[in-house]
N, C-alpha and C. Protein backbone atom coordinates (compact mmCIF):
# COMPACT_ATOMS: atom_id res chain seq x y z
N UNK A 1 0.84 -1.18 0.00
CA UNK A 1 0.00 0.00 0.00
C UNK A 1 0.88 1.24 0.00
N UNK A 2 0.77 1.89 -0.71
CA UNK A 2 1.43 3.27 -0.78
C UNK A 2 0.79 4.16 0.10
N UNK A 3 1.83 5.68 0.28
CA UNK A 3 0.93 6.32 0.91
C UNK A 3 0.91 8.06 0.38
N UNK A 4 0.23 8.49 0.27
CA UNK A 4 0.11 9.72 -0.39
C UNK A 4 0.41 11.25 0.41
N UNK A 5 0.76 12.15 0.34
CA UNK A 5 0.77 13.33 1.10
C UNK A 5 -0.03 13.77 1.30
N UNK A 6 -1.36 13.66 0.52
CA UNK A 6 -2.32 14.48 0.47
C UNK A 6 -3.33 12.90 1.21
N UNK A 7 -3.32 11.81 1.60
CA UNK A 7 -4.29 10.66 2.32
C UNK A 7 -4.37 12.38 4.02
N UNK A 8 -5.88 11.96 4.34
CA UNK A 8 -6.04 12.31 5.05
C UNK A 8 -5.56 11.80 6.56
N UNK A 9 -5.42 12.74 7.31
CA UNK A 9 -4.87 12.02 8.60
C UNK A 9 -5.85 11.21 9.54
N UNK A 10 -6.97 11.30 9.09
CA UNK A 10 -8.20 10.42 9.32
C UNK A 10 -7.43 8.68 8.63
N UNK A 11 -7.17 8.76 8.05
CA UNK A 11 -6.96 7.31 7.00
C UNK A 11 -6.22 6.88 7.74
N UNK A 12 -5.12 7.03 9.13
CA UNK A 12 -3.77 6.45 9.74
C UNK A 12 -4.42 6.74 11.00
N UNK A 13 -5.51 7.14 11.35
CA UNK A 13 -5.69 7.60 12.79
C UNK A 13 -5.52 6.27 13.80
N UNK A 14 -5.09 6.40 15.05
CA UNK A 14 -4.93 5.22 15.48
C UNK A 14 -6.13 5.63 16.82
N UNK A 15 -7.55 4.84 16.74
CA UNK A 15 -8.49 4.65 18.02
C UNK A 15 -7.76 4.20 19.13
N UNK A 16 -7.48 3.33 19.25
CA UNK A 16 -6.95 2.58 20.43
C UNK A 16 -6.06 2.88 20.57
N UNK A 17 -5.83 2.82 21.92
CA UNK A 17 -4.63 3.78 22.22
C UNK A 17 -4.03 3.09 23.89
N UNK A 18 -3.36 2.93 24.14
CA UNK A 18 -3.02 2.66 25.76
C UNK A 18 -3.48 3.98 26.52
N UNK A 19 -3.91 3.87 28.01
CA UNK A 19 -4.19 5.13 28.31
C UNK A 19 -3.56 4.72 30.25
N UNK A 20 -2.58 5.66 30.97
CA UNK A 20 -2.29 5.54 32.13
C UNK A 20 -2.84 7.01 32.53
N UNK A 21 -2.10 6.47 33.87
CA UNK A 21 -2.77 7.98 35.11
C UNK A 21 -1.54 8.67 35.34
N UNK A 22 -1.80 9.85 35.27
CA UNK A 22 -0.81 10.79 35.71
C UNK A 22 0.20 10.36 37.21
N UNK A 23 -0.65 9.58 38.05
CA UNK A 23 0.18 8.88 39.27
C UNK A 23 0.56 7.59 39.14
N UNK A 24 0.72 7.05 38.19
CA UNK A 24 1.40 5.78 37.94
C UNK A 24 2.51 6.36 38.27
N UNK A 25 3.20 5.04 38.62
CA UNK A 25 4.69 5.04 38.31
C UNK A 25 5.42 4.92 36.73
N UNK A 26 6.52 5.45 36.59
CA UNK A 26 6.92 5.09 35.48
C UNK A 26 6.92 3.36 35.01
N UNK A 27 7.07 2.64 36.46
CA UNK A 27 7.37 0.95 36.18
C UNK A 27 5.99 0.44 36.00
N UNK A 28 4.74 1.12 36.66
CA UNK A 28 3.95 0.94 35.75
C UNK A 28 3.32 0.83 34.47
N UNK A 29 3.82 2.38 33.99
CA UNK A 29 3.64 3.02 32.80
C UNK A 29 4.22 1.82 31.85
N UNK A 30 5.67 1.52 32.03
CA UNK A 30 6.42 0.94 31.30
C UNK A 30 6.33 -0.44 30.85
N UNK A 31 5.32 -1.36 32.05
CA UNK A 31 4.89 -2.59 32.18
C UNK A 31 3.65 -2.36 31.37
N UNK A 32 2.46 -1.71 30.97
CA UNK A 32 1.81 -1.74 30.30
C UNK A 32 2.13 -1.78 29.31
N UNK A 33 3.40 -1.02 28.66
CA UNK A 33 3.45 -0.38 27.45
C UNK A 33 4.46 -1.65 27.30
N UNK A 34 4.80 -2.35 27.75
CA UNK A 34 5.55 -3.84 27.40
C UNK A 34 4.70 -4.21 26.62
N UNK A 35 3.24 -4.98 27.36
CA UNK A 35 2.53 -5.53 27.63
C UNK A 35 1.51 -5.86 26.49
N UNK A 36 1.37 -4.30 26.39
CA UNK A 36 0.81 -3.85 24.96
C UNK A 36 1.07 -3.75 23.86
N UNK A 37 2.91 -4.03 23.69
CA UNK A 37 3.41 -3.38 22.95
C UNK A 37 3.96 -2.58 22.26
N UNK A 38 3.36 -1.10 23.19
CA UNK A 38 3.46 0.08 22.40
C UNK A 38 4.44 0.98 23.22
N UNK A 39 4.29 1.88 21.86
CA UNK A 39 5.37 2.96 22.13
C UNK A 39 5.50 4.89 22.93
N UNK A 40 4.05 4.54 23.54
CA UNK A 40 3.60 5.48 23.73
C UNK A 40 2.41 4.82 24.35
N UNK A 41 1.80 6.11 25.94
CA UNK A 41 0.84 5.94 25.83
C UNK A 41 0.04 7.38 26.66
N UNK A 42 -1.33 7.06 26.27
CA UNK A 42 -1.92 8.47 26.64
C UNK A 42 -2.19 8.75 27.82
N UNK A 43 -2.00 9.75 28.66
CA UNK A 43 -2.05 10.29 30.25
C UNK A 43 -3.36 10.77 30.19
N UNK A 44 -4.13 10.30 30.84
CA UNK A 44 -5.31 10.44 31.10
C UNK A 44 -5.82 11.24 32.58
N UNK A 45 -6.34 12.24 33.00
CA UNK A 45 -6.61 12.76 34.01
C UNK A 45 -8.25 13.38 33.72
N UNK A 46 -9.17 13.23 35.03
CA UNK A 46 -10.38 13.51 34.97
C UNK A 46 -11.12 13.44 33.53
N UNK A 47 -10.59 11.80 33.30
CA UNK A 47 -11.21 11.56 32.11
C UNK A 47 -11.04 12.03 30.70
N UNK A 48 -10.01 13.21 30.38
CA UNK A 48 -9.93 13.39 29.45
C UNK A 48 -7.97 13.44 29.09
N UNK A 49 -7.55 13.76 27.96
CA UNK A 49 -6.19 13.60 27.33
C UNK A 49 -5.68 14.94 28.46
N UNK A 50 -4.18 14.46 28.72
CA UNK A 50 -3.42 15.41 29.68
C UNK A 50 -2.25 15.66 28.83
N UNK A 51 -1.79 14.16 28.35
CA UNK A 51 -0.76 14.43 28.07
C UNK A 51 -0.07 12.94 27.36
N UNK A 52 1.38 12.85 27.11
CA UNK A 52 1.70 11.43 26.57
C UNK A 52 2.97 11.28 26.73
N UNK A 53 3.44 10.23 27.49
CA UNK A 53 4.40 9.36 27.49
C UNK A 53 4.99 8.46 26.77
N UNK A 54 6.39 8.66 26.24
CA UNK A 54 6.91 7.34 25.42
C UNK A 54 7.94 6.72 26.20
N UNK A 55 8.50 5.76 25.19
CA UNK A 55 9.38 5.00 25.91
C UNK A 55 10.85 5.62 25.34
N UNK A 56 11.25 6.73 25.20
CA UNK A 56 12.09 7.82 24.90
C UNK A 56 11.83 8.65 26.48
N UNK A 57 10.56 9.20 26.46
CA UNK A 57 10.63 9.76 27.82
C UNK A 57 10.92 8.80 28.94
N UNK A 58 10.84 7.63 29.43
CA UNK A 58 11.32 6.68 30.35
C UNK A 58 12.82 6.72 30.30
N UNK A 59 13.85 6.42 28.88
CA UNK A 59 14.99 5.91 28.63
C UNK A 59 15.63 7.57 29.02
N UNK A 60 15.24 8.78 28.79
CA UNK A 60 16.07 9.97 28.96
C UNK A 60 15.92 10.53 29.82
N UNK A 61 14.31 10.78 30.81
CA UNK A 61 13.86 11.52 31.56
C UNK A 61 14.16 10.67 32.43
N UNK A 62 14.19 9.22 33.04
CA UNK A 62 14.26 8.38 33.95
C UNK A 62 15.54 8.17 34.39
N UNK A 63 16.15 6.71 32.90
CA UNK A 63 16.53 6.00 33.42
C UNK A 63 18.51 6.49 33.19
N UNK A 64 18.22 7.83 32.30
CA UNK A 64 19.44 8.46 31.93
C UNK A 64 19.84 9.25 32.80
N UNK A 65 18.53 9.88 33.74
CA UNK A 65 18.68 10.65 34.94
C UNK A 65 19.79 10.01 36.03
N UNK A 66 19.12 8.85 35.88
CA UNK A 66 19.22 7.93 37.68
C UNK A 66 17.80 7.86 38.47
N UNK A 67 17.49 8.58 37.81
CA UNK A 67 15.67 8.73 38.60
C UNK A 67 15.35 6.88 39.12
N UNK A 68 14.65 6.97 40.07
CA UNK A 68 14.02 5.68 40.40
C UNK A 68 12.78 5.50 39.96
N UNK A 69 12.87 4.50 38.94
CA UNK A 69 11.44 4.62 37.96
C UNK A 69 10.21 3.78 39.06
N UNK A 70 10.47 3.50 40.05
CA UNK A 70 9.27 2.82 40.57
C UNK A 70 8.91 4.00 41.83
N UNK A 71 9.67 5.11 41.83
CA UNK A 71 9.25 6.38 42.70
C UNK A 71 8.77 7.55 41.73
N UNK A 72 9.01 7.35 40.81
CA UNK A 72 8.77 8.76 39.52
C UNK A 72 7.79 8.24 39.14
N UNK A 73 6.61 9.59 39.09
CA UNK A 73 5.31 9.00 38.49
C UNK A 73 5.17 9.94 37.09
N UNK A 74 4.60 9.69 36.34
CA UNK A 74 3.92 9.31 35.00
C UNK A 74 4.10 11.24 34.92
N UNK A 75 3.66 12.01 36.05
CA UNK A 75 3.18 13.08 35.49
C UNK A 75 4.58 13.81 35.63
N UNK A 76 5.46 13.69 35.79
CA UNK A 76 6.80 13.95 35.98
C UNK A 76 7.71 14.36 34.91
N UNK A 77 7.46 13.08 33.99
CA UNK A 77 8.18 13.27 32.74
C UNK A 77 7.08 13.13 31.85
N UNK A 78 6.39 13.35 31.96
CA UNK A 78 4.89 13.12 30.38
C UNK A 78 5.32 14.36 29.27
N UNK A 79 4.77 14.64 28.07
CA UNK A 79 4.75 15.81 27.31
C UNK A 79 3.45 16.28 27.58
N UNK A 80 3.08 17.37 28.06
CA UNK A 80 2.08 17.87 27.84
C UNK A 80 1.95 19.38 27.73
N UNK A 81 1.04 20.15 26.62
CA UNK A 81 -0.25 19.14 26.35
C UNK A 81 0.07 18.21 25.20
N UNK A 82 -0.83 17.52 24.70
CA UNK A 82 -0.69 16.99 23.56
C UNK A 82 -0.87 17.82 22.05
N UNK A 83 -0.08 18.16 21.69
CA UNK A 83 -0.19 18.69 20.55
C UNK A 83 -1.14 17.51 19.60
N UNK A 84 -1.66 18.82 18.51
CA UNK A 84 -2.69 17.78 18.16
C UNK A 84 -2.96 18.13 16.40
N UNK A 85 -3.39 17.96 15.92
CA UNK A 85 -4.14 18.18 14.24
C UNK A 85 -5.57 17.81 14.31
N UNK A 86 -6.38 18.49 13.43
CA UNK A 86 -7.43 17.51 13.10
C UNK A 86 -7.26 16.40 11.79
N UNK A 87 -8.26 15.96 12.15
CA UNK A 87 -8.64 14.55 11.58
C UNK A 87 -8.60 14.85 9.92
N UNK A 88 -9.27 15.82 9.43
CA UNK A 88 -8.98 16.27 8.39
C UNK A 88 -7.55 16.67 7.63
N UNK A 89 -7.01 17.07 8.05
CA UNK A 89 -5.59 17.50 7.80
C UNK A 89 -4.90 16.60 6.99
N UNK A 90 -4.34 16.91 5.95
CA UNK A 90 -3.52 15.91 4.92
C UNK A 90 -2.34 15.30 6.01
N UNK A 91 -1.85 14.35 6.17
CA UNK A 91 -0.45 13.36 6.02
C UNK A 91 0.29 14.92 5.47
N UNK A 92 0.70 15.18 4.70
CA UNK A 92 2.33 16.11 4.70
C UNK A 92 1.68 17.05 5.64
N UNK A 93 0.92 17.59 5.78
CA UNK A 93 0.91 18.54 6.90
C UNK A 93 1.10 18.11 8.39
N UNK A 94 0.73 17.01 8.75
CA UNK A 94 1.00 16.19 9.92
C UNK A 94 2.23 15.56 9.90
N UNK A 95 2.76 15.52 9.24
CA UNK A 95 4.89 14.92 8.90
C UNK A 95 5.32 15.97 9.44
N UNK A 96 5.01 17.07 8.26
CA UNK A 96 5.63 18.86 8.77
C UNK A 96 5.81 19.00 10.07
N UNK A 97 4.31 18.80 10.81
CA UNK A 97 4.16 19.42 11.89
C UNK A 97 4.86 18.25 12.84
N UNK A 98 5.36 17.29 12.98
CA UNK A 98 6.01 16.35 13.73
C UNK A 98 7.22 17.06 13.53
N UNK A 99 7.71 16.86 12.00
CA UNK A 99 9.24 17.37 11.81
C UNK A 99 9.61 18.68 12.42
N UNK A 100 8.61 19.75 12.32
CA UNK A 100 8.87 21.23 12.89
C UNK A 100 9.13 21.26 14.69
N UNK A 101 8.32 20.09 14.97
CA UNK A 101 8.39 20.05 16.58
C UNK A 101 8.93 18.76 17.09
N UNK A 102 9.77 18.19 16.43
CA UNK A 102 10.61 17.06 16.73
C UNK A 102 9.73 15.92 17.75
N UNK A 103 8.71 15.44 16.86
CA UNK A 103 8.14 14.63 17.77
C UNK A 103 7.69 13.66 16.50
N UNK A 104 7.07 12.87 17.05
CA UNK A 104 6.89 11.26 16.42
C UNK A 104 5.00 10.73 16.46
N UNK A 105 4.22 11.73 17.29
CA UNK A 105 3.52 11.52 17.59
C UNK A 105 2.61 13.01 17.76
N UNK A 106 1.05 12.65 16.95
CA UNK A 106 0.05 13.95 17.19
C UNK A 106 -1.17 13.24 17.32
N UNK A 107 -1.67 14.41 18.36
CA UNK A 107 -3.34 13.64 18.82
C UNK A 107 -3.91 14.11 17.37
N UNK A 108 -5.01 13.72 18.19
CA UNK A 108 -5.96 13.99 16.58
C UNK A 108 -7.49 14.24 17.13
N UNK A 109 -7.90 15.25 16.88
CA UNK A 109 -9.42 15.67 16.93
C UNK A 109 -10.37 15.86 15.99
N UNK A 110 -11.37 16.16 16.12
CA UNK A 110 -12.42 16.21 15.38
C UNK A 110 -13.21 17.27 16.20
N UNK A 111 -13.27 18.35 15.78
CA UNK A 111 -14.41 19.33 16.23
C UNK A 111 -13.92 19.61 17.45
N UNK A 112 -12.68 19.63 17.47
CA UNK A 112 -11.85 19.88 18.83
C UNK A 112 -11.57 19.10 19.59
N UNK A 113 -12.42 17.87 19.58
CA UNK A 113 -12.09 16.56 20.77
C UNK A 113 -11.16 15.68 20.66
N UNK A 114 -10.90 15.64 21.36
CA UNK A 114 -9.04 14.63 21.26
C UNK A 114 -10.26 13.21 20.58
N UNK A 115 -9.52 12.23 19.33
CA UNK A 115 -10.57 11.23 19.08
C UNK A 115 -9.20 10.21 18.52
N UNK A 116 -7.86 10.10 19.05
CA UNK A 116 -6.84 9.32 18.38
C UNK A 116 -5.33 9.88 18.30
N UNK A 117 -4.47 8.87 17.95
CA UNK A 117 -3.27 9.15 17.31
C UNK A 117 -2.89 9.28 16.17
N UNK A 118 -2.11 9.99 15.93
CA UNK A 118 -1.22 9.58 14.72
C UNK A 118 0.17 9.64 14.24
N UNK A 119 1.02 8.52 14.34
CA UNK A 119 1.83 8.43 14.40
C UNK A 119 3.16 8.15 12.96
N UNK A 120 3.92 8.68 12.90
CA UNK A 120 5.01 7.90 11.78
C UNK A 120 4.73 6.85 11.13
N UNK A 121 4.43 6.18 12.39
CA UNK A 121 4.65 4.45 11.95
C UNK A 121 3.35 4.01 11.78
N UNK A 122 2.57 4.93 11.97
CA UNK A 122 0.65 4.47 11.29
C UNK A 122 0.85 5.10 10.37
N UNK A 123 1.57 6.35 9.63
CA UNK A 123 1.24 6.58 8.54
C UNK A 123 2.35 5.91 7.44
N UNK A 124 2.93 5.32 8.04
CA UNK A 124 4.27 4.80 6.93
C UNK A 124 3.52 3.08 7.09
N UNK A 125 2.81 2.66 7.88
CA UNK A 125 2.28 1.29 7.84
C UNK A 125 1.04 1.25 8.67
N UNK A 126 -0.22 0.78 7.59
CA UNK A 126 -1.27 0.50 8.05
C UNK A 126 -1.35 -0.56 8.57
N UNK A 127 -0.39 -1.70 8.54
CA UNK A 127 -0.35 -2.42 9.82
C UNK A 127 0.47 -2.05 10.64
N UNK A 128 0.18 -1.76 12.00
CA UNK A 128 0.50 -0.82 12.62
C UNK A 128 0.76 -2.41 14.25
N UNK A 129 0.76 -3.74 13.77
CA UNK A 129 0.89 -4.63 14.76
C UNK A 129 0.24 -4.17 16.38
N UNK A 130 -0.32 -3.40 16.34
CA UNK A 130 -0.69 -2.71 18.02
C UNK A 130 -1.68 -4.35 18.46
N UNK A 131 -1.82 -4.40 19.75
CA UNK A 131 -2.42 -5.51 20.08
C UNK A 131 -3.83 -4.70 20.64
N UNK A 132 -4.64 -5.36 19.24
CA UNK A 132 -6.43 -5.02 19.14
C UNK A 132 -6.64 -4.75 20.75
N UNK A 133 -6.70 -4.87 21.77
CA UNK A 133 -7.50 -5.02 22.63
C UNK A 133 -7.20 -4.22 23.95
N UNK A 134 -6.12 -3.44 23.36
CA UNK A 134 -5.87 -1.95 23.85
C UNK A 134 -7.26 -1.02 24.11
C-alpha cells in the first residue's frame, strides 16, 4: 500500500490507544506499554487527554537521569499538552508538523475533541501490529 501526502490524517488515525494515570509510576507506565506493545501511551486525568508518554521519555527523563522509575510517576516526565491536528488535515501537513516540533507523535481531533493518534509508523504502515484489545 502506498501512501500519499495528500491521504487524510483520518486514513492512519490510530483509536486505540493505551491510556495511564498521571500517578502511575513510570514501572507501571512501562509494564503496560511492554505488555501492549506500544510505544507510547496516553495520560489520562479527569477523564480526558493530559498528556503522553513514550518510551524515549522513560529511557532519557528516567533511566538516563538515575531517577528511580518505581518512585517517579507518569506526570513527571509526560509531554504535555498533547499537541494535536485535526482529523482532516492531509499526512504532509501532519509529517511537517512532527518534523517542525521534533516529535513522532500527534493527537488527533475532530471538532476539537481529542478522538486518536497519529503516528510515523501508522502513517508509513497500516499495519500498525498494536495488540487489538488496547
Amino acid at each position: 500500500m502506498s501512501v500519499s501526502l495528500l491521504d487524510s490524517v483520518s486514513d492512519h488515525l490510530l483509536t486505540k490507544y493505551l491510556t495511564v494515570l498521571p500517578t502511575d509510576s513510570i514501572v507501571e507506565a512501562a509494564r503496560k506499554m511492554s505488555v501492549k506493545n506500544c510505544t507510547e501511551a496516553v495520560v489520562v486525568g479527569d477523564g480526558a487527554p493530559m498528556g503522553i508518554i513514550t518510551e524515549r521519555d522513560v529511557l532519557y527523563k528516567v533511566v538516563a537521569t538515575g531517577s528511580d522509575p518505581s518512585l517517579t510517576k507518569v506526570r513527571a516526565v509526560m509531554s504535555f499538552p498533547i499537541h494535536c491536528i485535526d482529523e482532516n488535515a492531509g499526512v504532509g501537513e501532519a509529517l511537517l508538523k512532527m518534523k517542525d516540533m521534533r516529535m513522532r507523535r500527534l493527537g488527533v481531533t475532530r471538532k476539537g475533541k481529542f478522538i486518536g493518534l497519529v503516528t510515523y509508523k501508522s502513517i508509513l504502515s497500516k499495519d500498525d501490529n498494536r495488540d487489538p484489545n488496547i
